[in-house]
C-alpha atoms as a PDB file:
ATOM      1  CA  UNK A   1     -12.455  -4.793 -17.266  1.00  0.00           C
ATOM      2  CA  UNK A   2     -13.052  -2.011 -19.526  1.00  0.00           C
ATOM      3  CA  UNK A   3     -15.481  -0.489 -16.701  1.00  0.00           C
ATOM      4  CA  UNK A   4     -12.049   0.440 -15.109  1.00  0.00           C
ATOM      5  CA  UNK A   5     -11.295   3.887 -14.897  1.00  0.00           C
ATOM      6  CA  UNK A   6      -7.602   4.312 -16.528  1.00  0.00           C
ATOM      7  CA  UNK A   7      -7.169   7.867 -14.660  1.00  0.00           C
ATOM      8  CA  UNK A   8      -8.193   6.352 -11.779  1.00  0.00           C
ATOM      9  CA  UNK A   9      -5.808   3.451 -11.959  1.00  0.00           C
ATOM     10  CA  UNK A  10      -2.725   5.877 -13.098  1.00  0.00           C
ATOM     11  CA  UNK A  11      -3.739   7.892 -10.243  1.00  0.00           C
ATOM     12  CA  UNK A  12      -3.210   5.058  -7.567  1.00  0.00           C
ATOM     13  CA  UNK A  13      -0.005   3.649  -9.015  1.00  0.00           C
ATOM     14  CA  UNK A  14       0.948   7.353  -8.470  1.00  0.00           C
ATOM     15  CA  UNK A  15      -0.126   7.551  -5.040  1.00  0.00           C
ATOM     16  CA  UNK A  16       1.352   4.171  -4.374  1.00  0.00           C
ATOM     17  CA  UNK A  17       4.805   5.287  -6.105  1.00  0.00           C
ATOM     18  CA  UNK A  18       4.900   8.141  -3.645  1.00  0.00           C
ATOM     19  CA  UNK A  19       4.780   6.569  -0.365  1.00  0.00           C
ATOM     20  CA  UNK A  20       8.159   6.641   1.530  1.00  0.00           C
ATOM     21  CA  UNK A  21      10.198   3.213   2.081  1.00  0.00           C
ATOM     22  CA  UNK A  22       9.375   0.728   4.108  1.00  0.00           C
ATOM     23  CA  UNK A  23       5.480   1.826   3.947  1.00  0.00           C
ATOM     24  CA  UNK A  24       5.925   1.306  -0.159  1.00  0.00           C
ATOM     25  CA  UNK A  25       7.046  -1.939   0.127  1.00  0.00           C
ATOM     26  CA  UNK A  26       5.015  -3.342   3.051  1.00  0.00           C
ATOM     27  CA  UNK A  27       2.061  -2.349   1.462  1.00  0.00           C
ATOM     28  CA  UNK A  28       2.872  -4.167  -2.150  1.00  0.00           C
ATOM     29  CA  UNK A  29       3.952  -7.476  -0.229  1.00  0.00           C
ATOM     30  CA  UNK A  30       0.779  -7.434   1.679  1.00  0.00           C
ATOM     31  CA  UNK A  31      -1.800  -5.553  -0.652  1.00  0.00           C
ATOM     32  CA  UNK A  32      -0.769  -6.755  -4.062  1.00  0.00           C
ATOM     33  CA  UNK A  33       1.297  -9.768  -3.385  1.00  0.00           C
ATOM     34  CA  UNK A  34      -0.997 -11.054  -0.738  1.00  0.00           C
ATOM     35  CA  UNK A  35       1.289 -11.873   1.420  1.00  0.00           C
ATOM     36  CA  UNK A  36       0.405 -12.109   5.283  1.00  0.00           C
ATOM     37  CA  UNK A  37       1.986 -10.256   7.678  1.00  0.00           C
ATOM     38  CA  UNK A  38       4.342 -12.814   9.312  1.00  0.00           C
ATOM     39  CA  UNK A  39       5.532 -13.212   6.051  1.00  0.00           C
ATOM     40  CA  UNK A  40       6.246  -9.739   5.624  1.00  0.00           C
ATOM     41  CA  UNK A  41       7.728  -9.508   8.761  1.00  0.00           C
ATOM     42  CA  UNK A  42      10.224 -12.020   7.513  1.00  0.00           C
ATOM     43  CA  UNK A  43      11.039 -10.665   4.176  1.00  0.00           C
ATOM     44  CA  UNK A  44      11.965  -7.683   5.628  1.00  0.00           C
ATOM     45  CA  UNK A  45      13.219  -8.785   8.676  1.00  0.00           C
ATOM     46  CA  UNK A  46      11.181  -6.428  10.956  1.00  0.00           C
ATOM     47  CA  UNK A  47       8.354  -7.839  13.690  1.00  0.00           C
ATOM     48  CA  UNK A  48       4.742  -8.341  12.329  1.00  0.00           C
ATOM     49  CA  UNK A  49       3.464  -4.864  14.759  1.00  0.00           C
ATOM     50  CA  UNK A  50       6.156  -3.045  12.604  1.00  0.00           C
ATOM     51  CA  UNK A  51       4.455  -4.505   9.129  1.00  0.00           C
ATOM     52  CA  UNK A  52       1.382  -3.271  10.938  1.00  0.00           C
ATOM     53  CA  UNK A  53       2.534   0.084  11.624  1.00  0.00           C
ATOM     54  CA  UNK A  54       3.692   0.189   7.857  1.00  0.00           C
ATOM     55  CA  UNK A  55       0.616  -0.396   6.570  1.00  0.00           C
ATOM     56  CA  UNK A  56      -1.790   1.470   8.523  1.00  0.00           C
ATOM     57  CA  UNK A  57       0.640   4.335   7.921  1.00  0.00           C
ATOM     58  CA  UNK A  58       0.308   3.678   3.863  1.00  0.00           C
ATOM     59  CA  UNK A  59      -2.924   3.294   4.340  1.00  0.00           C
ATOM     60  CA  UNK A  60      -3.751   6.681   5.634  1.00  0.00           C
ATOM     61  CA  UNK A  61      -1.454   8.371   3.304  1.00  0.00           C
ATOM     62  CA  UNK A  62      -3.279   6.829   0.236  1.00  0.00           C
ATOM     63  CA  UNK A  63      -6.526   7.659   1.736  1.00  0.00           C
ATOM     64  CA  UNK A  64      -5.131  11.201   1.827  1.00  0.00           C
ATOM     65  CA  UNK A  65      -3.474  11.473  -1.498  1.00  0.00           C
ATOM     66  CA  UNK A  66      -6.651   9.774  -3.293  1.00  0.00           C
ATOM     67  CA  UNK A  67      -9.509  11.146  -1.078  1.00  0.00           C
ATOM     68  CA  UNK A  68     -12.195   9.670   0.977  1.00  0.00           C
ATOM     69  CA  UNK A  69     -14.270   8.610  -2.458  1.00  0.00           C
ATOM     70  CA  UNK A  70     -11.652   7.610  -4.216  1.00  0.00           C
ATOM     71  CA  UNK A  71     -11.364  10.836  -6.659  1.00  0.00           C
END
């Protein structure tokens, strides 16, 4: 663990506190709560291609925020 970048961590919970609802919230049921999509879907009571959506859309915007590498 200590091979962990702490910048780099504060850096994605920022990026991750600044994406817009529903994107924030799909993304920490599926990413960090591992949950699968269907049970996204029904959390939230939205289909599964709208959890998709969500997600590919937080994923791009975290991929823009952070960078391609990651810095």
């Amino acid at each position: 663990m200590s091979d962990i970048d702490p910048r780099l961590v504060a850096r994605i919970g920022a990026a991750v506190a600044a994406l817009p609802e529903p994107e924030q919230t799909v993304f920490l049921l599926h990413a960090v709560d591992e949950h699968d999509f269907a049970t996204v879907a029904a959390r939230l009571g939205i289909g599964v291609d709208e959890v998709e959506r969500l997600l590919a859309s937080a994923l791009v915007r975290l991929g823009r925020d952070l960078g391609a590498d990651g810095r």
